[in-house]
PDB file of N, CA and C in Angstrom:
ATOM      1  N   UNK A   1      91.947 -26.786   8.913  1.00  0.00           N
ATOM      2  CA  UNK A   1      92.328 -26.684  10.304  1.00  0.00           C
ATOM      3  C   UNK A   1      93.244 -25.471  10.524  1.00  0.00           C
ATOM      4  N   UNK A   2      94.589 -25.196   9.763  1.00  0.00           N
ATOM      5  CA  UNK A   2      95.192 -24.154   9.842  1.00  0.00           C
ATOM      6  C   UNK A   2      94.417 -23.252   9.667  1.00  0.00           C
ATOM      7  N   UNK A   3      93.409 -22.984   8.760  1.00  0.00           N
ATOM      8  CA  UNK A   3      92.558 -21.781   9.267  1.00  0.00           C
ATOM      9  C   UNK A   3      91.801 -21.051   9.897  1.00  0.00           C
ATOM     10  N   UNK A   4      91.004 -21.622  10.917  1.00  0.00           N
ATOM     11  CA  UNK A   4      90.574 -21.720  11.821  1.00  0.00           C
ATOM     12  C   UNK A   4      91.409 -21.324  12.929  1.00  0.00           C
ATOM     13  N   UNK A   5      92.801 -21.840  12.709  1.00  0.00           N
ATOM     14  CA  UNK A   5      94.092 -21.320  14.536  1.00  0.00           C
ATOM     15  C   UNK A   5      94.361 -20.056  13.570  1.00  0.00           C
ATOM     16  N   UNK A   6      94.539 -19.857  12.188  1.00  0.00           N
ATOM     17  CA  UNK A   6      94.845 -18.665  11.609  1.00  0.00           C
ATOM     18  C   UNK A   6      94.440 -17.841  10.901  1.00  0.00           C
ATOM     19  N   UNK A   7      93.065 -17.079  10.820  1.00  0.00           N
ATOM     20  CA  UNK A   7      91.931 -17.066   9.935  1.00  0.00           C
ATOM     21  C   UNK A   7      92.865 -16.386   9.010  1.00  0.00           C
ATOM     22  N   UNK A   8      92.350 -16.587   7.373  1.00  0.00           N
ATOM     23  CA  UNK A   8      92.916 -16.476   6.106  1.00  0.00           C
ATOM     24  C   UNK A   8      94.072 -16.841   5.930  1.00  0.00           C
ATOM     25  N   UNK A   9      94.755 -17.400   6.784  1.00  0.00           N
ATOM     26  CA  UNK A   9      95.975 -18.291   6.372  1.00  0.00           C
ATOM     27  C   UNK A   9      95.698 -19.138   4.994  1.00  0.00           C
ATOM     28  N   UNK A  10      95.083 -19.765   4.838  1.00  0.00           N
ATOM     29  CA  UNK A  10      94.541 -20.497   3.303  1.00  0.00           C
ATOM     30  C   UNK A  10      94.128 -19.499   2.655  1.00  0.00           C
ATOM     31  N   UNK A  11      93.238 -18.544   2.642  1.00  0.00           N
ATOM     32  CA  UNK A  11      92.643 -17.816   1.386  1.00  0.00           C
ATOM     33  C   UNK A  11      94.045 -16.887   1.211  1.00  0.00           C
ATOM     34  N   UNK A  12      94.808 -16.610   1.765  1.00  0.00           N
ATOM     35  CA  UNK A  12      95.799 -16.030   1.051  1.00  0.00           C
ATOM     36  C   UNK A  12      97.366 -16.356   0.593  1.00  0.00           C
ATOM     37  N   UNK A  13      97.247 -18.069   1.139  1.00  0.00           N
ATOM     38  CA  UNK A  13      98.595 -18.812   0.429  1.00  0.00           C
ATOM     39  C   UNK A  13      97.947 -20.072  -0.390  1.00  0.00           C
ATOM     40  N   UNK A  14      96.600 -20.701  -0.557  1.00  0.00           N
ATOM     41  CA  UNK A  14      96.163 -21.329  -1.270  1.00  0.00           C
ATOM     42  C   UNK A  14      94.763 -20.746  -2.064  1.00  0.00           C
ATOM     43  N   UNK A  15      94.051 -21.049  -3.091  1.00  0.00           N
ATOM     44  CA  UNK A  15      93.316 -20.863  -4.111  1.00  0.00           C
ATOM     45  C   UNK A  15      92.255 -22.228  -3.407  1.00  0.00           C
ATOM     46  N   UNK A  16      91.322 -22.037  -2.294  1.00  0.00           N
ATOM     47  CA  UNK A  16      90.264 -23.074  -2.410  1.00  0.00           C
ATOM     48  C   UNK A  16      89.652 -23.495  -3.607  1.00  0.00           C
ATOM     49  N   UNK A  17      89.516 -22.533  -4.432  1.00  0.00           N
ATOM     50  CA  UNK A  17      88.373 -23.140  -5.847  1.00  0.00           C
ATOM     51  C   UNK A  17      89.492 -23.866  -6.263  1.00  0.00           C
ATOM     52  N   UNK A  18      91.034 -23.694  -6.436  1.00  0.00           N
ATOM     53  CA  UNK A  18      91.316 -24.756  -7.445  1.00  0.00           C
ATOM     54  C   UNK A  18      91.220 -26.385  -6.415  1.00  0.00           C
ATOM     55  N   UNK A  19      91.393 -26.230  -5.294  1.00  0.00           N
ATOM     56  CA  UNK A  19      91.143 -27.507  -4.564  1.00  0.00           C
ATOM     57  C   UNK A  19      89.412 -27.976  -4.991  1.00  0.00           C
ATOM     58  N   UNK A  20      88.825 -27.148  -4.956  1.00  0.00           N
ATOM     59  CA  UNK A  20      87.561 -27.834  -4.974  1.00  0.00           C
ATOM     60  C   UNK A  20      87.386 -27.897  -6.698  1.00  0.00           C
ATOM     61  N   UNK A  21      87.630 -27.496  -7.437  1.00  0.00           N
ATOM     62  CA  UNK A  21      87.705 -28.113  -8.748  1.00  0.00           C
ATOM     63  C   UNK A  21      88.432 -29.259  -8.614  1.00  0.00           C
ATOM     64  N   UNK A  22      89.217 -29.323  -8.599  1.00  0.00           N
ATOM     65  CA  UNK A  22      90.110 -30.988  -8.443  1.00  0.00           C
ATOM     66  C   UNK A  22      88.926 -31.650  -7.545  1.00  0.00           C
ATOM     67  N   UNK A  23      88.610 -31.377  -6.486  1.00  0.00           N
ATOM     68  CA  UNK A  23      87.422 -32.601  -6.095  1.00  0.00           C
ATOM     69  C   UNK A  23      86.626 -33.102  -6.929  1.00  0.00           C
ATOM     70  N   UNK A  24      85.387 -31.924  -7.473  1.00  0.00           N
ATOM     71  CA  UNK A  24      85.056 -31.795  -8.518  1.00  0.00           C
ATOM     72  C   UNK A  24      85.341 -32.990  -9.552  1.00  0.00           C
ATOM     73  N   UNK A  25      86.504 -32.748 -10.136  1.00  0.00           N
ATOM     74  CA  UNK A  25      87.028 -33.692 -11.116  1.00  0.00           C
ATOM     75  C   UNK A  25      87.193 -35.232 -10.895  1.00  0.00           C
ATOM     76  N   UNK A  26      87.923 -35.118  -9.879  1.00  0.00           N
ATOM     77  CA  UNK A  26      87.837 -36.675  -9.483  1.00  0.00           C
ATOM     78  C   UNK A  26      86.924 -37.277  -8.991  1.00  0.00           C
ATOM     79  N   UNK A  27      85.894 -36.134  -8.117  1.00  0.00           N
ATOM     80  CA  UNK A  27      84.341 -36.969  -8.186  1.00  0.00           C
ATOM     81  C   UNK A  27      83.659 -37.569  -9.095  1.00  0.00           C
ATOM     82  N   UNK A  28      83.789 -36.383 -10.200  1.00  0.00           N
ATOM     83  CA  UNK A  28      82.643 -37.047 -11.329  1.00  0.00           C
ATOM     84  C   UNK A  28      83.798 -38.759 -11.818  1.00  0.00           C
ATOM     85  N   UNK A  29      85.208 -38.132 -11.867  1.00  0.00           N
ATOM     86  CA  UNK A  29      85.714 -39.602 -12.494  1.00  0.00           C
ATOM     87  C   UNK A  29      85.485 -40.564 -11.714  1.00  0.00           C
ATOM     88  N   UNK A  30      85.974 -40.497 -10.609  1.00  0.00           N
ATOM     89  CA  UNK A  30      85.361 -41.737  -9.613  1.00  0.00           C
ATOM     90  C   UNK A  30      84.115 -42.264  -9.816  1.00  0.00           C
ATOM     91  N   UNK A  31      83.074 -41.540 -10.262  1.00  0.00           N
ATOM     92  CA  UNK A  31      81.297 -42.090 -10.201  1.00  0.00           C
ATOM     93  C   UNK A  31      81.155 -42.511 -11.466  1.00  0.00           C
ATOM     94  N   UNK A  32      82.217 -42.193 -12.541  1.00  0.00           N
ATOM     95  CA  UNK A  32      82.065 -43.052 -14.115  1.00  0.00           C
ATOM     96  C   UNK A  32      83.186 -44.145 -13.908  1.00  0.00           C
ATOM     97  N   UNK A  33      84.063 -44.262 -12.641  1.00  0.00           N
ATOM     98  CA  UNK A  33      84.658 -45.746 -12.911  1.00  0.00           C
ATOM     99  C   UNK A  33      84.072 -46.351 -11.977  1.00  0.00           C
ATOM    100  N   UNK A  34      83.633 -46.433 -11.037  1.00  0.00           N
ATOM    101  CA  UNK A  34      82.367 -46.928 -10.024  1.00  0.00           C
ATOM    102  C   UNK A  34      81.384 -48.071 -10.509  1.00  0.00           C
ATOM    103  N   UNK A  35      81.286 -49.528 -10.636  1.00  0.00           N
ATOM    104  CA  UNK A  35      80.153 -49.952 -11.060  1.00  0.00           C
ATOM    105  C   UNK A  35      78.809 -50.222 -10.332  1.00  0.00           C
ATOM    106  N   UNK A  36      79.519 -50.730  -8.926  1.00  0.00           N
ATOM    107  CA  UNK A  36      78.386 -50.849  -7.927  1.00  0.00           C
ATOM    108  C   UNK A  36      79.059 -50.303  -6.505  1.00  0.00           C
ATOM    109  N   UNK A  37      77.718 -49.552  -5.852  1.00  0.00           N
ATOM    110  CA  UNK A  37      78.471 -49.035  -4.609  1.00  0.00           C
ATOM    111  C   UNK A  37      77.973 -49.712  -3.734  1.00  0.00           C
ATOM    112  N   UNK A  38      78.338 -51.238  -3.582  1.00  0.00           N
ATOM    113  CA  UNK A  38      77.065 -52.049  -2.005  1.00  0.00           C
ATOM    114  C   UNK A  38      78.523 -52.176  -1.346  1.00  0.00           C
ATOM    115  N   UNK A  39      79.555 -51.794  -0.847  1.00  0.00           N
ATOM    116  CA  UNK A  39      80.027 -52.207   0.066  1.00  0.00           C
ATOM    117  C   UNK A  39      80.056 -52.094   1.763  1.00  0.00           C
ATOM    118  N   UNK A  40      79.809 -52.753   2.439  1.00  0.00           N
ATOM    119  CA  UNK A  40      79.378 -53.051   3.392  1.00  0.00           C
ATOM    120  C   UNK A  40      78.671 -51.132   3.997  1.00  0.00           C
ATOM    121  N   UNK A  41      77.231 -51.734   3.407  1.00  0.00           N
ATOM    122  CA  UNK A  41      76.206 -50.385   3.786  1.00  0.00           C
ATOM    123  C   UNK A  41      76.073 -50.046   5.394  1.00  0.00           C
ATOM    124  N   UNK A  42      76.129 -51.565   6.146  1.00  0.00           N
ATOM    125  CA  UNK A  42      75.688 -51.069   8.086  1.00  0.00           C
ATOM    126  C   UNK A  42      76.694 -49.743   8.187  1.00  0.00           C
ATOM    127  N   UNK A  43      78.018 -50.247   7.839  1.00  0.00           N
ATOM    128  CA  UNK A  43      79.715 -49.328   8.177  1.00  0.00           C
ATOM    129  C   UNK A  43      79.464 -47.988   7.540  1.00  0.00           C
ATOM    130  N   UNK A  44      78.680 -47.704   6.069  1.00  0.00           N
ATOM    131  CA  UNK A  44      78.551 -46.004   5.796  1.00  0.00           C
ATOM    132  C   UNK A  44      77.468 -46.021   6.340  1.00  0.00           C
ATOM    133  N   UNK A  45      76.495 -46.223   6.881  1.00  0.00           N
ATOM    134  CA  UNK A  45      75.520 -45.410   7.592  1.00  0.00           C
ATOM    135  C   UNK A  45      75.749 -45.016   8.883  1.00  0.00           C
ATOM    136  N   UNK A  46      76.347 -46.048   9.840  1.00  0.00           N
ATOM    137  CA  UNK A  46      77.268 -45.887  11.105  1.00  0.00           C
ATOM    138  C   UNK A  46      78.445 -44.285  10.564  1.00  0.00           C
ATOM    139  N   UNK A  47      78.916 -44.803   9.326  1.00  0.00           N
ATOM    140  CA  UNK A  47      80.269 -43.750   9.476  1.00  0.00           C
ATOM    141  C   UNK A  47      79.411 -41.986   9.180  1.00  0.00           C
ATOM    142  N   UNK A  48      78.606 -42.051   8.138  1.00  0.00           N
ATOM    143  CA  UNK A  48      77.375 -40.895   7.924  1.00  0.00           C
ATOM    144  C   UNK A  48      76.664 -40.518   9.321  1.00  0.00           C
ATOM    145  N   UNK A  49      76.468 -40.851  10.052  1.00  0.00           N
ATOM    146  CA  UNK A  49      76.007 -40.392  11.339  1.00  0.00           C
ATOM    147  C   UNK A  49      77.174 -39.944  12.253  1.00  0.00           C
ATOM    148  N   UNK A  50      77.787 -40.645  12.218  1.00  0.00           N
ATOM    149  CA  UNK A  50      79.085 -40.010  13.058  1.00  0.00           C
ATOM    150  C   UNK A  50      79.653 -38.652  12.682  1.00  0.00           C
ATOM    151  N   UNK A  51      79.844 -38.804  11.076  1.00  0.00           N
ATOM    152  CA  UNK A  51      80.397 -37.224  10.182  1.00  0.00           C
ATOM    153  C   UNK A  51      78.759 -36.652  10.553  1.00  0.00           C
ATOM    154  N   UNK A  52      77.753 -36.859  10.238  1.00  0.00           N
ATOM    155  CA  UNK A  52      77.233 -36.093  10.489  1.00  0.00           C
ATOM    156  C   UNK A  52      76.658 -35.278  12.187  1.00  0.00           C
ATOM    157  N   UNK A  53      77.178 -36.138  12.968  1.00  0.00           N
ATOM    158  CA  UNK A  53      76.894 -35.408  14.682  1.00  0.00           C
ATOM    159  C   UNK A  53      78.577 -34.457  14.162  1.00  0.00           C
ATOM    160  N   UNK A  54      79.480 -34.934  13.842  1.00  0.00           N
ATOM    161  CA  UNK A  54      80.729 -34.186  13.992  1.00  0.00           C
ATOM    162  C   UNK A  54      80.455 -32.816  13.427  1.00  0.00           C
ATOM    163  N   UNK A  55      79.984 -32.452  12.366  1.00  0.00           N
ATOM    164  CA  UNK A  55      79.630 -31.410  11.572  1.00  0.00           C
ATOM    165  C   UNK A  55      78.449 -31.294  11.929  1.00  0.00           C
ATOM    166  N   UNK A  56      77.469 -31.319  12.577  1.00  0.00           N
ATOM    167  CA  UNK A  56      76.508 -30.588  13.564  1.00  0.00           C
ATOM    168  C   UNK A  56      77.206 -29.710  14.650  1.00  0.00           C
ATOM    169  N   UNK A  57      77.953 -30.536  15.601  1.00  0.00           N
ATOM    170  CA  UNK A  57      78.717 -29.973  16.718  1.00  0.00           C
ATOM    171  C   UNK A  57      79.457 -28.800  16.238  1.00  0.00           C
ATOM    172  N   UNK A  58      79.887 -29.021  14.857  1.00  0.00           N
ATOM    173  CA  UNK A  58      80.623 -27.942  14.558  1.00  0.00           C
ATOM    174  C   UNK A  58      79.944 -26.646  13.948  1.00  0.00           C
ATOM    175  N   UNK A  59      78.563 -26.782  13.289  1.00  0.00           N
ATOM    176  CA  UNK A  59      77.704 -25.972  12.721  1.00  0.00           C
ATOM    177  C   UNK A  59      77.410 -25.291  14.116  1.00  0.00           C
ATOM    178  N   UNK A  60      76.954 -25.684  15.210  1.00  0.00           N
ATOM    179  CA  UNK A  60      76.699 -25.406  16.365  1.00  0.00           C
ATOM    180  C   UNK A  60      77.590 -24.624  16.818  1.00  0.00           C
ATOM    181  N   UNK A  61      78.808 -25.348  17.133  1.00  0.00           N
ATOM    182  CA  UNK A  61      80.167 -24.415  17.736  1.00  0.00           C
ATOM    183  C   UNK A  61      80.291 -22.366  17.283  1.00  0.00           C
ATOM    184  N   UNK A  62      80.514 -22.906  15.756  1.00  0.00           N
ATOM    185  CA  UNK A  62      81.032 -21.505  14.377  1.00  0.00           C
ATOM    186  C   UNK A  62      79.335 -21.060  13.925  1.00  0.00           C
ATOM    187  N   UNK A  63      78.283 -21.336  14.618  1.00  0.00           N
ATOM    188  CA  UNK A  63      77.078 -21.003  13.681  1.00  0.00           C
ATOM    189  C   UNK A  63      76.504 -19.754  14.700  1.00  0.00           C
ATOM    190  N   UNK A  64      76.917 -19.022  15.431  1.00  0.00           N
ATOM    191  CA  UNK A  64      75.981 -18.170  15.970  1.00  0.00           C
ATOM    192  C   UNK A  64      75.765 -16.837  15.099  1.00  0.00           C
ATOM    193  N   UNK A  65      76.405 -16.901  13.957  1.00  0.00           N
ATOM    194  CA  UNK A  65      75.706 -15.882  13.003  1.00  0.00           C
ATOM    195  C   UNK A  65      74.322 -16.222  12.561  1.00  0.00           C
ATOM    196  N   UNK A  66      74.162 -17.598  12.646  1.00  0.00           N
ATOM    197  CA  UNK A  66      72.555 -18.429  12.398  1.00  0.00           C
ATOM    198  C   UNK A  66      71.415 -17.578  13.275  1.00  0.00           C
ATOM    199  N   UNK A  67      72.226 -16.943  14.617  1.00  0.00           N
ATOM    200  CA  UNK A  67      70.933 -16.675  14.766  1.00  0.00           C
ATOM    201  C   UNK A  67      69.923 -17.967  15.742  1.00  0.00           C
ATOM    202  N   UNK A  68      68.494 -17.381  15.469  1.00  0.00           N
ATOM    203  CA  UNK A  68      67.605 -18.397  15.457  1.00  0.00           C
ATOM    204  C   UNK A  68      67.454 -19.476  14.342  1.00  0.00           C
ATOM    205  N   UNK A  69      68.421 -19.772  13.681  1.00  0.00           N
ATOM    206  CA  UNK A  69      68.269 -20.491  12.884  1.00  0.00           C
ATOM    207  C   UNK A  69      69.325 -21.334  13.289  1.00  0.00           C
ATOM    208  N   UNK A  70      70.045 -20.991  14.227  1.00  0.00           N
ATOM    209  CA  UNK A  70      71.315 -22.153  14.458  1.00  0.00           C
ATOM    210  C   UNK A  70      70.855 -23.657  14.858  1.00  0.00           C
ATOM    211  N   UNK A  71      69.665 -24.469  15.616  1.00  0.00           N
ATOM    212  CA  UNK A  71      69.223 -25.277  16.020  1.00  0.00           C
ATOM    213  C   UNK A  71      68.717 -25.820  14.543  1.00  0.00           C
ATOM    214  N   UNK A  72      68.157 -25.316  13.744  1.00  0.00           N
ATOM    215  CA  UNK A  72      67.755 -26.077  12.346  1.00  0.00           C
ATOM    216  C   UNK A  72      68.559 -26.673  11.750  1.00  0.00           C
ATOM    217  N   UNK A  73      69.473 -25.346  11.245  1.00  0.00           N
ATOM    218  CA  UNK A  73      70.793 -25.310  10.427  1.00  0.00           C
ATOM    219  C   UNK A  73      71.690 -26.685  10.978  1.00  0.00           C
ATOM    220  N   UNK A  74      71.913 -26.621  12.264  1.00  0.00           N
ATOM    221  CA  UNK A  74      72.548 -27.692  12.950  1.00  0.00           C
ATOM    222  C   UNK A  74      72.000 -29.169  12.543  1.00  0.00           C
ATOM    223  N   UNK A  75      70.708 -29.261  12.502  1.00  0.00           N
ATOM    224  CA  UNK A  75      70.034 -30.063  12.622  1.00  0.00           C
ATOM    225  C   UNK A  75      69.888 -31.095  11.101  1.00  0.00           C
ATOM    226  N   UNK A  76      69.758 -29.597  10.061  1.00  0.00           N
ATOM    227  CA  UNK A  76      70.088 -29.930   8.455  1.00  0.00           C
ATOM    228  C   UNK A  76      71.919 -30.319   8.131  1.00  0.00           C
ATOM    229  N   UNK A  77      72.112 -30.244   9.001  1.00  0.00           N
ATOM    230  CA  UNK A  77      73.477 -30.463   8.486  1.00  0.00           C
ATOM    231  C   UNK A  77      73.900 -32.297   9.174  1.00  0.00           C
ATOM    232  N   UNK A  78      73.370 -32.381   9.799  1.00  0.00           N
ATOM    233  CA  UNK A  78      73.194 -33.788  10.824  1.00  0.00           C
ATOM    234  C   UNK A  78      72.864 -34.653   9.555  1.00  0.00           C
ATOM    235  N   UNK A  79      71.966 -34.036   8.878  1.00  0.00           N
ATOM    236  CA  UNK A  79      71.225 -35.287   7.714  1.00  0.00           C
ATOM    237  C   UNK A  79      72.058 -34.972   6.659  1.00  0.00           C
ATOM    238  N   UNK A  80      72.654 -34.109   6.659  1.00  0.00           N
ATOM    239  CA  UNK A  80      73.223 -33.848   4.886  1.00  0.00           C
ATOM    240  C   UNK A  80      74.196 -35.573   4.603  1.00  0.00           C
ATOM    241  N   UNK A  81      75.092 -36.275   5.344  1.00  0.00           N
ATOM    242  CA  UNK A  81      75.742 -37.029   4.904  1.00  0.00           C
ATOM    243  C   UNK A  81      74.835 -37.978   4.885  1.00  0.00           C
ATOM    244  N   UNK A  82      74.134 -38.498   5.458  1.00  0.00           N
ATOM    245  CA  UNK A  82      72.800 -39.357   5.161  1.00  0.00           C
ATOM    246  C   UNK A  82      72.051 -39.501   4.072  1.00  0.00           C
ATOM    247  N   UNK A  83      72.182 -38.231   3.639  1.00  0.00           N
ATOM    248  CA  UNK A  83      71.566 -38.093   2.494  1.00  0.00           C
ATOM    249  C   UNK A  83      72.609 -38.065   1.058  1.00  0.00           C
ATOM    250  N   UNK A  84      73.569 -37.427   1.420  1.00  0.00           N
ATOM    251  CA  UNK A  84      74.645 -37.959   0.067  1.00  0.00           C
ATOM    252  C   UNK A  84      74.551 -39.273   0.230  1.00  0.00           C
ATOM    253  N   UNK A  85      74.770 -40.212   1.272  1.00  0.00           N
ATOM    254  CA  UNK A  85      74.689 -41.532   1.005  1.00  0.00           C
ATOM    255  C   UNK A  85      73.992 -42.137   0.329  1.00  0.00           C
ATOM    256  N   UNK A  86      72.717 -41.608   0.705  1.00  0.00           N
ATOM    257  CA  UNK A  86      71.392 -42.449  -0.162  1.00  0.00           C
ATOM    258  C   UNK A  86      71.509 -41.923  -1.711  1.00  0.00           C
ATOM    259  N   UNK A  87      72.307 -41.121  -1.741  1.00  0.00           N
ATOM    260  CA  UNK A  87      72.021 -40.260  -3.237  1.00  0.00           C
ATOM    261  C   UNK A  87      73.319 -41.342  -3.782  1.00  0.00           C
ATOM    262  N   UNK A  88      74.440 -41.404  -3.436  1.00  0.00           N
ATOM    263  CA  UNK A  88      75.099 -42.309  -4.279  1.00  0.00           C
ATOM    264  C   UNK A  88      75.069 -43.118  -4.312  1.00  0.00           C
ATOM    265  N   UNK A  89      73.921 -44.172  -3.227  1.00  0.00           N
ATOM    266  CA  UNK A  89      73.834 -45.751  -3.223  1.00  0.00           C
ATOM    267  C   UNK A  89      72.226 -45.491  -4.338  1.00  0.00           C
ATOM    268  N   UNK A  90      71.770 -44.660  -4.674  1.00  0.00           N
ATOM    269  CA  UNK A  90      70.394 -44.684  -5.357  1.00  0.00           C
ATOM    270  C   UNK A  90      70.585 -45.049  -6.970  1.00  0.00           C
ATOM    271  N   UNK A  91      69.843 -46.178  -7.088  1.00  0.00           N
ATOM    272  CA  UNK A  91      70.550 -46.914  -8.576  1.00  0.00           C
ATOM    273  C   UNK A  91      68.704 -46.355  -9.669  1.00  0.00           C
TER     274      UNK A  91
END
């Protein structure tokens, strides 16, 4: 968010890769202490559609470098959390 009101405010007082390595890390640990992921599925598919219109609107908003491709792009990004879902509920 601060970057966005301040462009490169983060790339030049924080290191994104080391944040996204730490995700990284605790993702994979989280998915080896994980035994079953059924908790109440209606609530992440409801919550996956919601993140995903939110991050459409926003691909939409910041995407006119897309081009003619901004309506797709928008459109692929609508399904992306839908689809991590199914990928970590897929046994």
């Amino acid at each position: 968010m601060v970057d966005l009101v301040r462009p490169g405010f983060v790339a030049r007082f924080f290191s994104v890769h080391i944040f996204l390595l730490g995700v990284i890390v605790f993702g994979v640990w989280w998915g080896a202490v994980i035994e079953e992921y059924s908790d109440r599925p209606r609530i992440q598919q409801i919550m996956a559609m919601v993140f995903g219109f939110l991050f459409a609107i926003i691909t939409w908003n910041l995407g006119s470098a897309f081009g003619g491709w901004r309506l797709i792009v928008s459109a692929v990004v609508f399904f992306v959390p839908l689809l991590v879902l199914r990928l970590i509920r897929y046994k």
